[in-house]
Protein backbone atom coordinates (compact mmCIF):
# COMPACT_ATOMS: atom_id res chain seq x y z
CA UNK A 1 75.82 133.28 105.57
CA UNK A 2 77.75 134.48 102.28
CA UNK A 3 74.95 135.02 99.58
CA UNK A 4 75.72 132.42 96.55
CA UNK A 5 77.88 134.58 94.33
CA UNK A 6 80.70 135.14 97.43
CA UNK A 7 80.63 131.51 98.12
CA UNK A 8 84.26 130.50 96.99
CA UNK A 9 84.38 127.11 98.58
CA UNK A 10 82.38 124.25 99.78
CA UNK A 11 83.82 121.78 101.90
CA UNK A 12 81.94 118.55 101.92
CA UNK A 13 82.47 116.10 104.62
CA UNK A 14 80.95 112.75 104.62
CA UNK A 15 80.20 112.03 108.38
CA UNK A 16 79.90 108.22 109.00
CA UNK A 17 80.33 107.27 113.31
CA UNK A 18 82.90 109.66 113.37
CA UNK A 19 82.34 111.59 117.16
CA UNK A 20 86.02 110.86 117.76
CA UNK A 21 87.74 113.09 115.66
CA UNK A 22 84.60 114.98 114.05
CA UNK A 23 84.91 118.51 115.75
CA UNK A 24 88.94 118.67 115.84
CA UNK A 25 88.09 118.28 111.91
CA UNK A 26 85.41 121.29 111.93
CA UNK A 27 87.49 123.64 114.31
CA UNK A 28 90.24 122.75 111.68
CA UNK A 29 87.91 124.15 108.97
CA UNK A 30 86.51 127.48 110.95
CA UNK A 31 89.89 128.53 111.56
CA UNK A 32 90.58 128.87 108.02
CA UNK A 33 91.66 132.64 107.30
CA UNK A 34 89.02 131.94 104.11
CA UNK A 35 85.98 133.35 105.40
CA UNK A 36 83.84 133.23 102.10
CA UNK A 37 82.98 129.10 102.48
CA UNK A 38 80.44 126.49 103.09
CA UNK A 39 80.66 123.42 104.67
CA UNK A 40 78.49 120.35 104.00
CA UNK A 41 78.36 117.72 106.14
CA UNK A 42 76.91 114.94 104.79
CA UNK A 43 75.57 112.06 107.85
CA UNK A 44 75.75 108.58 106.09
CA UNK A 45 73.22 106.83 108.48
CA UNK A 46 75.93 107.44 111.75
CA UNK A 47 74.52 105.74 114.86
CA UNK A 48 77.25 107.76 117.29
CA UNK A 49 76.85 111.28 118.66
CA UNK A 50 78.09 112.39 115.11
CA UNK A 51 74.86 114.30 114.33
CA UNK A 52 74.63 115.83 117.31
CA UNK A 53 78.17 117.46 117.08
CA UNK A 54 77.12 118.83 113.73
CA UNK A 55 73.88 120.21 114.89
CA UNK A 56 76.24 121.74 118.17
CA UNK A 57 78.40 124.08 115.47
CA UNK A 58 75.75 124.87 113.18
CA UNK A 59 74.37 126.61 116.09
CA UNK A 60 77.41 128.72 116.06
CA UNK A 61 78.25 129.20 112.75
CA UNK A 62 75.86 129.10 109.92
CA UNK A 63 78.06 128.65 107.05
CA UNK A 64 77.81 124.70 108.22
CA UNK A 65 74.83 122.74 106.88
CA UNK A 66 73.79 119.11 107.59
CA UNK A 67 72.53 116.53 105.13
CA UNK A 68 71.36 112.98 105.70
CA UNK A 69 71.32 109.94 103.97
CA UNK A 70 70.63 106.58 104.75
CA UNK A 71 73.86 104.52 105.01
CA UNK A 72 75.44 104.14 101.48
CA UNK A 73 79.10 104.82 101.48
CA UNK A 74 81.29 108.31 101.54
CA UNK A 75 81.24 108.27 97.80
CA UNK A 76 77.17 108.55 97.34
CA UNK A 77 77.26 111.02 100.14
CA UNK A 78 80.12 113.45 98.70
CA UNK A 79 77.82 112.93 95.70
CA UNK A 80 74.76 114.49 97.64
CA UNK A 81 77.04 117.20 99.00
CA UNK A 82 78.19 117.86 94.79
CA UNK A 83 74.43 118.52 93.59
CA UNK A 84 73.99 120.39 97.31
CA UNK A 85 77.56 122.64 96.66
CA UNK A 86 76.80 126.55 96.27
CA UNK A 87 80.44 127.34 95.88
CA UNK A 88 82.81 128.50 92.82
CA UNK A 89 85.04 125.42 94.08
CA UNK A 90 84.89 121.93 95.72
CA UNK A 91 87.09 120.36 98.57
CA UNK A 92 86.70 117.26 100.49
CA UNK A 93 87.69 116.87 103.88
CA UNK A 94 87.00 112.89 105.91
CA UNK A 95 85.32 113.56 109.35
CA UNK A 96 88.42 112.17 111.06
CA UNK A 97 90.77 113.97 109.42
CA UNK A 98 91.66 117.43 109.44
CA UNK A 99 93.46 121.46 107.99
CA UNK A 100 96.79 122.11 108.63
CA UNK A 101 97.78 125.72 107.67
CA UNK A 102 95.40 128.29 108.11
CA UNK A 103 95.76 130.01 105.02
CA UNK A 104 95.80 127.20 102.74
CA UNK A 105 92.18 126.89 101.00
CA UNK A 106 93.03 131.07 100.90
CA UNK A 107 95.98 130.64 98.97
CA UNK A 108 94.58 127.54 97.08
CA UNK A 109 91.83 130.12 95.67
CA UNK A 110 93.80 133.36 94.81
CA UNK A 111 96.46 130.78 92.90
CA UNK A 112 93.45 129.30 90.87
CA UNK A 113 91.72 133.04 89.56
CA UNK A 114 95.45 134.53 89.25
CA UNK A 115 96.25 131.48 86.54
CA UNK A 116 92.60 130.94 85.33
CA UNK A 117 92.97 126.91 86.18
CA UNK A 118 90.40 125.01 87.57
CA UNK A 119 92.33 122.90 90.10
CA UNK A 120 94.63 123.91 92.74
CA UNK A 121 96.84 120.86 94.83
CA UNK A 122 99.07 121.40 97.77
CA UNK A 123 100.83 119.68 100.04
CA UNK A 124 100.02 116.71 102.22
CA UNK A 125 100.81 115.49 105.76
CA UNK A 126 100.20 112.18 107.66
CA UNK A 127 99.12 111.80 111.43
CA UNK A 128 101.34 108.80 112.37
CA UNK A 129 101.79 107.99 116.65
CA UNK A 130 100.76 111.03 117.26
CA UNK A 131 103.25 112.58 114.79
CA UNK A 132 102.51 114.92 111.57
CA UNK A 133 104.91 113.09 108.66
CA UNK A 134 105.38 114.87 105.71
CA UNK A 135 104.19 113.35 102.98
CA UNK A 136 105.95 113.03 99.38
CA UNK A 137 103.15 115.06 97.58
CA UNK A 138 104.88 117.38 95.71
CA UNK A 139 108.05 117.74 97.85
CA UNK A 140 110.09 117.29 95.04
CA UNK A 141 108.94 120.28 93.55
CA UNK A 142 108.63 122.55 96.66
CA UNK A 143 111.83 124.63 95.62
CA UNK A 144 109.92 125.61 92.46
CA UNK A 145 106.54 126.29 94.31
CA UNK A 146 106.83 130.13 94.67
CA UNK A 147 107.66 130.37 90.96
CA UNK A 148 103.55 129.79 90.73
CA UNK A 149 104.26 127.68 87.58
CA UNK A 150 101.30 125.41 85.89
CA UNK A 151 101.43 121.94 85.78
CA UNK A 152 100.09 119.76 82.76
CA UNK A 153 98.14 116.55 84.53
CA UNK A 154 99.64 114.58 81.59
CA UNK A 155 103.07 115.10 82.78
CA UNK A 156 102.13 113.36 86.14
CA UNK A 157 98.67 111.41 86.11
CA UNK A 158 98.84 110.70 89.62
CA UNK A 159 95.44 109.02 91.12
CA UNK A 160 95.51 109.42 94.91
CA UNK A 161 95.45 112.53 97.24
CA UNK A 162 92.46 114.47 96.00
CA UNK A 163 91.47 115.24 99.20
CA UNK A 164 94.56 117.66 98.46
CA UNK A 165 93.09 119.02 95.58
CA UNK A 166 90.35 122.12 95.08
CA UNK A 167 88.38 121.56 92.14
CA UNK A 168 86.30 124.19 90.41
CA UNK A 169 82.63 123.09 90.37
CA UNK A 170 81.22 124.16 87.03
CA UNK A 171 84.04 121.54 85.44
CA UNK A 172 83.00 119.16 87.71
CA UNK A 173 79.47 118.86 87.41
CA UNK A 174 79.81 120.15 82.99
CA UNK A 175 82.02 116.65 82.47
CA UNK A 176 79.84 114.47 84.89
CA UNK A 177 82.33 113.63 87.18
CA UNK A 178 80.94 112.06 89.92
CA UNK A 179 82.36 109.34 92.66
CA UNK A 180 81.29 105.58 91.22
CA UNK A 181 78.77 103.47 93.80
CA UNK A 182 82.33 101.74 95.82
CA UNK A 183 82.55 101.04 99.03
CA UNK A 184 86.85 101.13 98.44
CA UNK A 185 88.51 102.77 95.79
CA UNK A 186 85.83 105.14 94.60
CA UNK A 187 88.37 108.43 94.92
CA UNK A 188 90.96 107.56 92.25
CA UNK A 189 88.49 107.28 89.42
CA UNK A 190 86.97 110.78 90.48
CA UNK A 191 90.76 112.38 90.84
CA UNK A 192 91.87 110.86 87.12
CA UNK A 193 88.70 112.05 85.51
CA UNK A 194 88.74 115.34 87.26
CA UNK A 195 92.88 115.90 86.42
CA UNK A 196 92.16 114.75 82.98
CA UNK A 197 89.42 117.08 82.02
CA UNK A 198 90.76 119.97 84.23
CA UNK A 199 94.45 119.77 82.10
CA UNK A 200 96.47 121.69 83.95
CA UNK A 201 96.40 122.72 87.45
CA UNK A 202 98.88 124.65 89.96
CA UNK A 203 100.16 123.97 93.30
CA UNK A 204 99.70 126.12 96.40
CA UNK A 205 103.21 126.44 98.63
CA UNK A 206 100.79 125.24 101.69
CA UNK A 207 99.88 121.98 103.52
CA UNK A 208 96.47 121.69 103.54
CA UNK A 209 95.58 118.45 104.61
CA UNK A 210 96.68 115.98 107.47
CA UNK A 211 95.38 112.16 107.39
CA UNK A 212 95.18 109.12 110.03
CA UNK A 213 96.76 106.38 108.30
CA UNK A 214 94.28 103.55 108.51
CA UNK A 215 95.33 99.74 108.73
CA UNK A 216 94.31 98.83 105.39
CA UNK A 217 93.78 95.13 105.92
CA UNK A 218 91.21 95.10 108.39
CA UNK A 219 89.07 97.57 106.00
CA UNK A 220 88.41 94.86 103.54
CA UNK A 221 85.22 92.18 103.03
CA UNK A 222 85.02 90.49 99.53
CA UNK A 223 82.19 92.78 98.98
CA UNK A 224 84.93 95.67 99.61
CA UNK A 225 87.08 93.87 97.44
CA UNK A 226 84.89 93.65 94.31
CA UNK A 227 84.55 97.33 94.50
CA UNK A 228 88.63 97.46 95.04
CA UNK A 229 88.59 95.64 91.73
CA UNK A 230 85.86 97.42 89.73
CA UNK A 231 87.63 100.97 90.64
CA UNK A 232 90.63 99.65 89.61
CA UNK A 233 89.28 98.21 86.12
CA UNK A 234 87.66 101.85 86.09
CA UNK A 235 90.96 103.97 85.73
CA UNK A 236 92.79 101.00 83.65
CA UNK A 237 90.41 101.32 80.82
CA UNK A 238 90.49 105.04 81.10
CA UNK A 239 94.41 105.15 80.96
CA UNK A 240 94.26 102.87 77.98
CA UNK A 241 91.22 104.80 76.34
CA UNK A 242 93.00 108.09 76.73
CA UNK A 243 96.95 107.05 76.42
CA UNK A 244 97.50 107.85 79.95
CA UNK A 245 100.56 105.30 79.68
CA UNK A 246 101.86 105.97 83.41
CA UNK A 247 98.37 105.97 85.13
CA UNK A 248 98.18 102.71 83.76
CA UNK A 249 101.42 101.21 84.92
CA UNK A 250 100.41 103.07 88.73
CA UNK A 251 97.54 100.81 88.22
CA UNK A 252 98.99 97.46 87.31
CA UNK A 253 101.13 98.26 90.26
CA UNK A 254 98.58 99.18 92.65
CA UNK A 255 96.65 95.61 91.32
CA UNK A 256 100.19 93.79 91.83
CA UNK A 257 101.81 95.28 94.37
CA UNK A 258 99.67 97.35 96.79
CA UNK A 259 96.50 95.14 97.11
CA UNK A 260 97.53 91.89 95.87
CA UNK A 261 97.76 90.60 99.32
CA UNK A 262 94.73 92.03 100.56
CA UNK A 263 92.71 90.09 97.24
CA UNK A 264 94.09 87.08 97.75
CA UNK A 265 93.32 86.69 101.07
CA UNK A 266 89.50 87.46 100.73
CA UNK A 267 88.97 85.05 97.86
CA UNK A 268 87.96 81.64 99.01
CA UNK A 269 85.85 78.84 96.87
CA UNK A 270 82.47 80.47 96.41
CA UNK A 271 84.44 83.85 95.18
CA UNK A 272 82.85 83.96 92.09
CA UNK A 273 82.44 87.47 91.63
CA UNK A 274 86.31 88.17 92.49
CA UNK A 275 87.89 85.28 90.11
CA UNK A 276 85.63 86.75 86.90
CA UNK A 277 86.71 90.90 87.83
CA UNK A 278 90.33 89.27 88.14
CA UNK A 279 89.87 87.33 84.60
CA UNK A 280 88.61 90.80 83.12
CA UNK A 281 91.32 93.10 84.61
CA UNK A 282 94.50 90.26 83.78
CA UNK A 283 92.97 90.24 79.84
CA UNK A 284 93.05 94.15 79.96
CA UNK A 285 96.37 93.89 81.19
CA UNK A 286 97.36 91.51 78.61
CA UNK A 287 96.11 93.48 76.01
CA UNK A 288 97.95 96.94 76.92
CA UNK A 289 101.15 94.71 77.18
CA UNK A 290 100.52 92.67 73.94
CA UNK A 291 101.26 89.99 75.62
CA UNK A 292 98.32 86.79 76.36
CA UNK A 293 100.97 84.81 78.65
CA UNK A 294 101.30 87.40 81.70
CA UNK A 295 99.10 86.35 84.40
CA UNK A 296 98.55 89.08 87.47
CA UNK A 297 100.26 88.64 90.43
CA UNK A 298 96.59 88.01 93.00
CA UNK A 299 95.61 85.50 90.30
CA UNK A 300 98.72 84.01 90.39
CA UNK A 301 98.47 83.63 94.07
CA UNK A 302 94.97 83.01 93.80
CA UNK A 303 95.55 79.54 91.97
CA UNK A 304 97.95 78.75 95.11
CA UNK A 305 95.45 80.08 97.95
CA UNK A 306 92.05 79.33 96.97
CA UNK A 307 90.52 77.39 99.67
CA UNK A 308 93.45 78.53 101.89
CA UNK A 309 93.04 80.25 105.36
CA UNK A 310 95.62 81.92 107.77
CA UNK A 311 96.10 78.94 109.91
CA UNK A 312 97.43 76.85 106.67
CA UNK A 313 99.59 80.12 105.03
CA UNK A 314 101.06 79.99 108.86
CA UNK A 315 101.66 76.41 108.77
CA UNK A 316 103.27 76.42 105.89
CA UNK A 317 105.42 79.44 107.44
CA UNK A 318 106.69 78.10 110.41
CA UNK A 319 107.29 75.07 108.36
CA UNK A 320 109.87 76.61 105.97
CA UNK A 321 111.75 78.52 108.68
CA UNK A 322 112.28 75.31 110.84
CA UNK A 323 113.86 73.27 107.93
CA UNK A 324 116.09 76.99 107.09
CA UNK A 325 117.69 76.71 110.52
CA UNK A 326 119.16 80.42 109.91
CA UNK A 327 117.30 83.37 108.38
CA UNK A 328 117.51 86.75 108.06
CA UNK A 329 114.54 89.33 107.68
CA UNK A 330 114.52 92.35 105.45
CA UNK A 331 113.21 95.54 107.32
CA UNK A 332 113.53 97.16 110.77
CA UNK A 333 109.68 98.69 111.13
CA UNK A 334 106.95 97.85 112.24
CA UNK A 335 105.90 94.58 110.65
CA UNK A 336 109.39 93.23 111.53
CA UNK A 337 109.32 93.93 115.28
CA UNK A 338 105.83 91.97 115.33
CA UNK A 339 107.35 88.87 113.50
CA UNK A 340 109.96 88.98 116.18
CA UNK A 341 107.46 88.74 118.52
CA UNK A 342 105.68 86.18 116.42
CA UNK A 343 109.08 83.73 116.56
CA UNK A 344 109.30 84.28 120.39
CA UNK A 345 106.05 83.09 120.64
CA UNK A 346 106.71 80.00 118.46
CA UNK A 347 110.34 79.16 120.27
CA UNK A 348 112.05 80.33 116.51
CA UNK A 349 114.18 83.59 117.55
CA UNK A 350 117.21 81.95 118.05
CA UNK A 351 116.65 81.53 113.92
CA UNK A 352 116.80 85.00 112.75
CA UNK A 353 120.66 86.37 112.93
CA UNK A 354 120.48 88.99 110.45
CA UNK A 355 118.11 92.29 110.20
CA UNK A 356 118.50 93.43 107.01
CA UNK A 357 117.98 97.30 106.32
CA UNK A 358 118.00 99.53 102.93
CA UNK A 359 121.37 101.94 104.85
CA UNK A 360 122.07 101.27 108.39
CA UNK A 361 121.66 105.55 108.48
CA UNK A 362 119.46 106.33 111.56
CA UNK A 363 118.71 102.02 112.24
CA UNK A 364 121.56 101.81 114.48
CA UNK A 365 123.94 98.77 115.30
CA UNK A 366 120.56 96.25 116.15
CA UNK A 367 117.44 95.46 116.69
CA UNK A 368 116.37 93.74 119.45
CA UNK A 369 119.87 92.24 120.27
CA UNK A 370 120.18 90.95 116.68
CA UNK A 371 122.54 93.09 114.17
CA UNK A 372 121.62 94.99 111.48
CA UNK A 373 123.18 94.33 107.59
CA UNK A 374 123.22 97.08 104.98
CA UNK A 375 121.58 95.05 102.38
CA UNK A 376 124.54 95.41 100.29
CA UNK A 377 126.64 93.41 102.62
CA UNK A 378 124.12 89.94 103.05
CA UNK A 379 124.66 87.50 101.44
CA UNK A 380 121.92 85.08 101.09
CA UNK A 381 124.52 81.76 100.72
CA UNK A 382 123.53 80.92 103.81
CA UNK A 383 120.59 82.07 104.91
CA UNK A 384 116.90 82.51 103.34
CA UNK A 385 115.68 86.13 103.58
CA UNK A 386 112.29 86.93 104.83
CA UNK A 387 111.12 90.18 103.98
CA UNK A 388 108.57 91.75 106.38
CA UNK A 389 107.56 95.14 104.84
CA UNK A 390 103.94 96.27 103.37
CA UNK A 391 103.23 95.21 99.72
CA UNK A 392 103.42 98.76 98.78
CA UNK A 393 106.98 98.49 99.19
CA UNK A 394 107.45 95.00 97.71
CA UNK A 395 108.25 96.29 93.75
CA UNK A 396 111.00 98.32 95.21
CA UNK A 397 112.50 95.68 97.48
CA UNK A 398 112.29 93.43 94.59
CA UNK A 399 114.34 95.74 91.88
CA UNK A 400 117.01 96.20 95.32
CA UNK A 401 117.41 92.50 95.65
CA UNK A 402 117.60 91.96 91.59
CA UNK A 403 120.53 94.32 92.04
CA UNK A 404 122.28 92.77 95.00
CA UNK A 405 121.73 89.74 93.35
CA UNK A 406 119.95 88.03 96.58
CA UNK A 407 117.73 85.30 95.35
CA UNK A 408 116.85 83.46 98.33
CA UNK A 409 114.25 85.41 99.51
CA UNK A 410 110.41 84.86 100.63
CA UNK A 411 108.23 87.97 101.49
CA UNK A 412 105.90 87.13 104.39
CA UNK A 413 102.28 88.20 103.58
CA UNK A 414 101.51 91.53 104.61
CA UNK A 415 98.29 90.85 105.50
CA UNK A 416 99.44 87.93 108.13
CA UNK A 417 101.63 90.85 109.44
CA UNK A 418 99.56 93.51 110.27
CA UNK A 419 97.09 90.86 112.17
CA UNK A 420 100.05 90.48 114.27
CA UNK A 421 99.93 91.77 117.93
């Protein structure tokens, strides 16, 4: 083992039932060309093999350590692994997750001491099928990366992807930034505090990091939902405390947009709790927009819902596209190749005679025997669209139909989508 002073990195890993991916993600980690780290795996109460993995490499490399906890949550346990940390920087890594390039934390570290910054990002890639995406992280700027230029945080105040972020501990632990007590949504108030007090940081011409893309939906309990909604409340009074302007339209978008669905469909009538966060967040919205009329999209759909389950937003669904008699639906992914399945079930594919795509580029003539429209080319005179895409791309489907000028249009819950088969 390094003695403290060489440490340059610690790598903390909360470790919750995780024997799946869990030593893929530490061989990812040894086979850094970074020599000089320490890894901290923090257990969060696992009942799998987990431990036992852990305790299988620290036999063969003693730069790994092992921590337990009783089961909390990652963000109390990369909290454990903070106070724990020996090294000059901190990195977190999830168990089933795991390092792309070899030489990234490497290059991450010499960028940081050659420009005297505490924070270095990178780049980010996605584990989707069984394929490594590229992420949008940075892309835009990956022409410019070998220029080795510094960034101001105030010219971006982005909130996710910290995972792709080293941070230098002596900021972290001098400004008290620690993950809040959330089960969801702990990691963007620790990235926004940590940007904003770092001030500039530079970007390494390296992916580090490759994610599993989880199915969001079927991580959420009200309980998980009034931490959703406290985290959020969290970075919107910091954006408005510290004129952060566009992490506080991110926000309102993430609120409106991204989770809406997933809040209104874990409210029901003894969501207390839920209704008074809402309440707080749509009068700290109103307040940053000077404006006491605007209601929040998930309480606007929570006044139509409450007491509502799947089987009546279904009912309702099936209802409206037997009295259309022709529809179309917007999108040719994922969640539109389940509703098609969905309407074969229910006798209703003879309905849908349109599939209605952003650019017909790389989509092809049709989609399961039904033909594909640029959506510049529907027209909606006809036919009601049904748009069958994930709420994060809903704002941007919206401005596309504003400018078509397509107002007949419904967007099927995303949440009723991805419980499709």
């Amino acid at each position: 083992m390094y003695v403290n002073e060489e440490i340059k990195v610690s790598i903390i890993i909360p470790v919750y039932n995780c024997e799946q991916y869990l030593e893929d993600c530490l061989q990812s980690v040894l086979t850094q060309t970074l020599r000089a780290l320490e890894v901290i795996c923090v257990d969060d109460g696992s009942t799998d093999d987990s431990v036992k993995i852990i305790e299988g490499f620290i036999r063969k490399d003693d730069r790994i350590m092992l921590l337990k906890q009783p089961n909390q949550g990652a963000g109390i346990a990369r909290n454990h692994g903070i106070q724990k940390a020996r090294g000059k920087y901190l990195v977190f890594l999830d168990a089933d997750d795991y390092y792309l390039d070899k030489n990234a934390l490497e290059k991450m570290v010499s960028l940081c001491e050659k420009k005297r910054v505490s924070v270095c990002g990178s780049m980010l890639k996605r584990l989707e099928n069984g394929e490594e995406k590229v992420e949008g992280l940075f892309q835009e700027l990956k022409d410019e990366l070998k220029e080795q230029k510094i960034y101001q945080y105030i010219d971006f105040q982005f909130d996710y992807n910290y995972i792709n972020f080293i941070f230098e501990r002596k900021m972290i632990v001098e400004n008290n930034i620690f993950f809040p007590d959330y089960r969801r949504f702990q990691d963007p108030p620790f990235m926004v505090k940590a940007m904003y007090y770092a001030g500039k940081f530079v970007i390494a011409d390296a992916y580090l990091y490759c994610y599993r893309k989880p199915e969001m939906a079927a991580r959420f309990t009200q309980e998980r939902v009034i931490d959703l909604l406290n985290g959020l409340m969290d970075n919107l009074i910091f954006a408005k405390e510290h004129d952060l302007d566009k992490l506080f339209l991110i926000t309102q978008k993430r609120l409106e947009y991204e989770y809406a669905g997933i809040i209104y469909h874990n409210i029901s009538k003894d969501s207390k709790q839920i209704l008074e966060l809402l309440l707080q967040v749509n009068q700290i919205v109103c307040d940053w927009k000077l404006d006491d009329r605007y209601t929040i999209r998930p309480l606007r759909r929570m006044l139509e819902l409450v007491g509502a389950d799947d089987m009546m937003y279904e009912g309702r669904l099936l209802e409206a596209i037997k009295t259309q008699g022709e529809i179309a639906l917007y999108g040719a992914g994922k969640y539109a190749k389940a509703f098609l399945r969905y309407l074969q079930k229910q006798g209703l594919e003879d309905r849908v005679k349109q599939i209605v795509v952003s650019s017909l580029k790389g989509n092809g003539e049709t989609l399961d025997g039904i033909p594909l429209v640029a959506v510049q080319n529907f027209s909606d005179e006809k036919m009601r669209l049904y748009v069958t895409l994930g709420a994060h791309f809903h704002e941007e489907i919206e401005e596309t139909l504003e400018k078509s000028e397509i107002r007949n249009y419904q967007f099927v819950d995303d949440v009723f989508l991805s419980k499709l088969p």
